[in-house]
Protein backbone atom coordinates (compact mmCIF):
# COMPACT_ATOMS: atom_id res chain seq x y z
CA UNK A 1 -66.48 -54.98 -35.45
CA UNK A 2 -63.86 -52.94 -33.92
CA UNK A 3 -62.00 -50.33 -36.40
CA UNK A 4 -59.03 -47.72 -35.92
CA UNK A 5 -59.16 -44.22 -37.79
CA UNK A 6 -55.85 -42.65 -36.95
CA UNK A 7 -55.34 -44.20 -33.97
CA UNK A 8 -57.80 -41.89 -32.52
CA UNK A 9 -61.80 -42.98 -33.50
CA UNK A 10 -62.81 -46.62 -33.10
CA UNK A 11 -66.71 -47.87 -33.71
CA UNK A 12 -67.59 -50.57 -30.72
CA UNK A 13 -69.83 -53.54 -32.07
CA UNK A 14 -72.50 -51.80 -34.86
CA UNK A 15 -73.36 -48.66 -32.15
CA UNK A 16 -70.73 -46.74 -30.53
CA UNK A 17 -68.08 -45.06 -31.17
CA UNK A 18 -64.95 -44.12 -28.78
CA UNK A 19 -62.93 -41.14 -29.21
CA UNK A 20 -60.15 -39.42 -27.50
CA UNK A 21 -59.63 -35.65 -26.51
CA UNK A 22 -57.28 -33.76 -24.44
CA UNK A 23 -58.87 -31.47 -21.74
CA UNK A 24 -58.03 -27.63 -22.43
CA UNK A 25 -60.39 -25.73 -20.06
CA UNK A 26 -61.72 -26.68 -16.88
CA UNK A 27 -64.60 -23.52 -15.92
CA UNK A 28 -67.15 -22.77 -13.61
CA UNK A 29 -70.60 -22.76 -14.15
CA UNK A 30 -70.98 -18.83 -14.81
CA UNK A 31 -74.21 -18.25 -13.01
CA UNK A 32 -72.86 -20.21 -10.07
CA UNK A 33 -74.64 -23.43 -10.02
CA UNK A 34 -73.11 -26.37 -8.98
CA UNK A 35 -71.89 -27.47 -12.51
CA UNK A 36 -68.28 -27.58 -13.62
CA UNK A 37 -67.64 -27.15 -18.11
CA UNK A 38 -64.57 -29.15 -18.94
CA UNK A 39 -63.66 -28.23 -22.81
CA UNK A 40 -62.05 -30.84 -25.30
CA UNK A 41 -60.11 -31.17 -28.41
CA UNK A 42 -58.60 -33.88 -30.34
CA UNK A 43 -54.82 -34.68 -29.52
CA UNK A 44 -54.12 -33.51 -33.33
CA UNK A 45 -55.81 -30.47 -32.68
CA UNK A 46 -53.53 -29.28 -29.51
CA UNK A 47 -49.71 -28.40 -29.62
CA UNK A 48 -47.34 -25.75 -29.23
CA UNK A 49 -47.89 -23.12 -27.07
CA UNK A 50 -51.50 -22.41 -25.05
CA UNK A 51 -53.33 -19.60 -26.05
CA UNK A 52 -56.28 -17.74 -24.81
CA UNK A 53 -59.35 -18.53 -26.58
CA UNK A 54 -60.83 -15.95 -29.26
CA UNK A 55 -63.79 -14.17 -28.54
CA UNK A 56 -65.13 -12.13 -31.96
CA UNK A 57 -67.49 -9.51 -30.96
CA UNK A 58 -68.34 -7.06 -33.32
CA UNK A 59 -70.61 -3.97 -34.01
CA UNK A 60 -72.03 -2.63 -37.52
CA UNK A 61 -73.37 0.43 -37.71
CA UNK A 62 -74.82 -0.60 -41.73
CA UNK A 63 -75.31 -3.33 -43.61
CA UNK A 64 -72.84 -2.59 -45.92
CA UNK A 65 -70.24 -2.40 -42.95
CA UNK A 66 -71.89 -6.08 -41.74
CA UNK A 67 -70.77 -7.63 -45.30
CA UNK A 68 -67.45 -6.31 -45.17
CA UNK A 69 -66.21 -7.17 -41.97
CA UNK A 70 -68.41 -10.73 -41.49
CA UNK A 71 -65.36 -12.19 -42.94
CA UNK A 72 -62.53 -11.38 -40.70
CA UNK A 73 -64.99 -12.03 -37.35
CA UNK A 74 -65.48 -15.40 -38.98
CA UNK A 75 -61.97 -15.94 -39.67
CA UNK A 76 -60.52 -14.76 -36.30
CA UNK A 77 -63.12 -16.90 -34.87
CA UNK A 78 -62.04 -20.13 -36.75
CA UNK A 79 -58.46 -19.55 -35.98
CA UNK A 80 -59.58 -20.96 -31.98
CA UNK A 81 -60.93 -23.88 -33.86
CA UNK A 82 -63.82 -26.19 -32.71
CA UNK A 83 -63.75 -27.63 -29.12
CA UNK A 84 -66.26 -30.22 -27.62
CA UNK A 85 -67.87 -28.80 -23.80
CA UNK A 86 -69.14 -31.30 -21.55
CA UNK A 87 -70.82 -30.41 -18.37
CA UNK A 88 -70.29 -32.19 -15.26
CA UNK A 89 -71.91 -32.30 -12.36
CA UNK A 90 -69.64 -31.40 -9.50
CA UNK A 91 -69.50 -34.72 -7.57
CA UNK A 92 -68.42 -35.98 -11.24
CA UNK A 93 -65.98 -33.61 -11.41
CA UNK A 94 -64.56 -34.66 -8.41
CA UNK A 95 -64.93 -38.57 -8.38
CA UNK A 96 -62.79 -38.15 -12.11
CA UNK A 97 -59.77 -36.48 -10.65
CA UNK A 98 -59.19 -34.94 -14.28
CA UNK A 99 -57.30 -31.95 -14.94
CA UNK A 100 -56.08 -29.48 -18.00
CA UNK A 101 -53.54 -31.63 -19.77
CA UNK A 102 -55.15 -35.10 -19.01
CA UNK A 103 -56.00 -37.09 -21.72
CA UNK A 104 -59.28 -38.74 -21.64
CA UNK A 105 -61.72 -40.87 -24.09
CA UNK A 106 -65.58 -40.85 -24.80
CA UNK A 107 -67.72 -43.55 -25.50
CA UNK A 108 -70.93 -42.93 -27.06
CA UNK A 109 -73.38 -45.38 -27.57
CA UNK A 110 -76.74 -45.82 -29.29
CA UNK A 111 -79.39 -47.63 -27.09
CA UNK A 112 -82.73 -48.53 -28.13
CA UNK A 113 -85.67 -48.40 -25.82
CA UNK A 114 -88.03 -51.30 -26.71
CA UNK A 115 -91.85 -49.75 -26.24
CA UNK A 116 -94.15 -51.95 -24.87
């Protein structure tokens, strides 16, 4: 059975599923081994102009100064929204060609593994 959310999700037979992201970030590993982090969004989730991502670091000196500013590190957080991050070998990375922009799709799949 083969359905279409959006034009965006579709299951394949009873276990898989098949979505599509865009590819935002394309990083290094960052303690230098031989893996490449490619980060993806949803096509609904990425317009207008590029922005540098969010990072919320905070310090509290009390409690009481944890509980009143937990909300606006949350929020500035959320405002970067969710992203998916794969991480590729680098001889993947190279034999997909794929760049920031590209548009690409995941399949996932459930397998079973019959015990003997």
């Amino acid at each position: 059975m083969k359905k279409t959310i959006k034009g965006i999700m579709c299951l394949i037979g009873n276990m898989g599923l098949r979505k599509e992201y865009v590819i935002t970030e394309i990083s290094a590993s960052p303690d230098g081994s031989p893996y490449v982090f490619i980060t993806l969004k949803g096509p609904g989730e990425v317009g207008g102009p590029q922005r540098p991502p969010v990072t919320a670091v905070a310090s509290f000196q009390s409690m009481d100064d944890v509980f009143k500013n937990l909300g606006s590190v949350l929020s500035k957080q959320m405002m970067g929204g969710f992203a998916t991050v794969i991480k590729l070998g680098l001889d993947e990375y190279e034999k997909l060609d794929i760049k920031v922009g590209d548009r690409i799709s995941l399949e996932l799949n459930k397998t079973t593994v019959g015990i003997p």
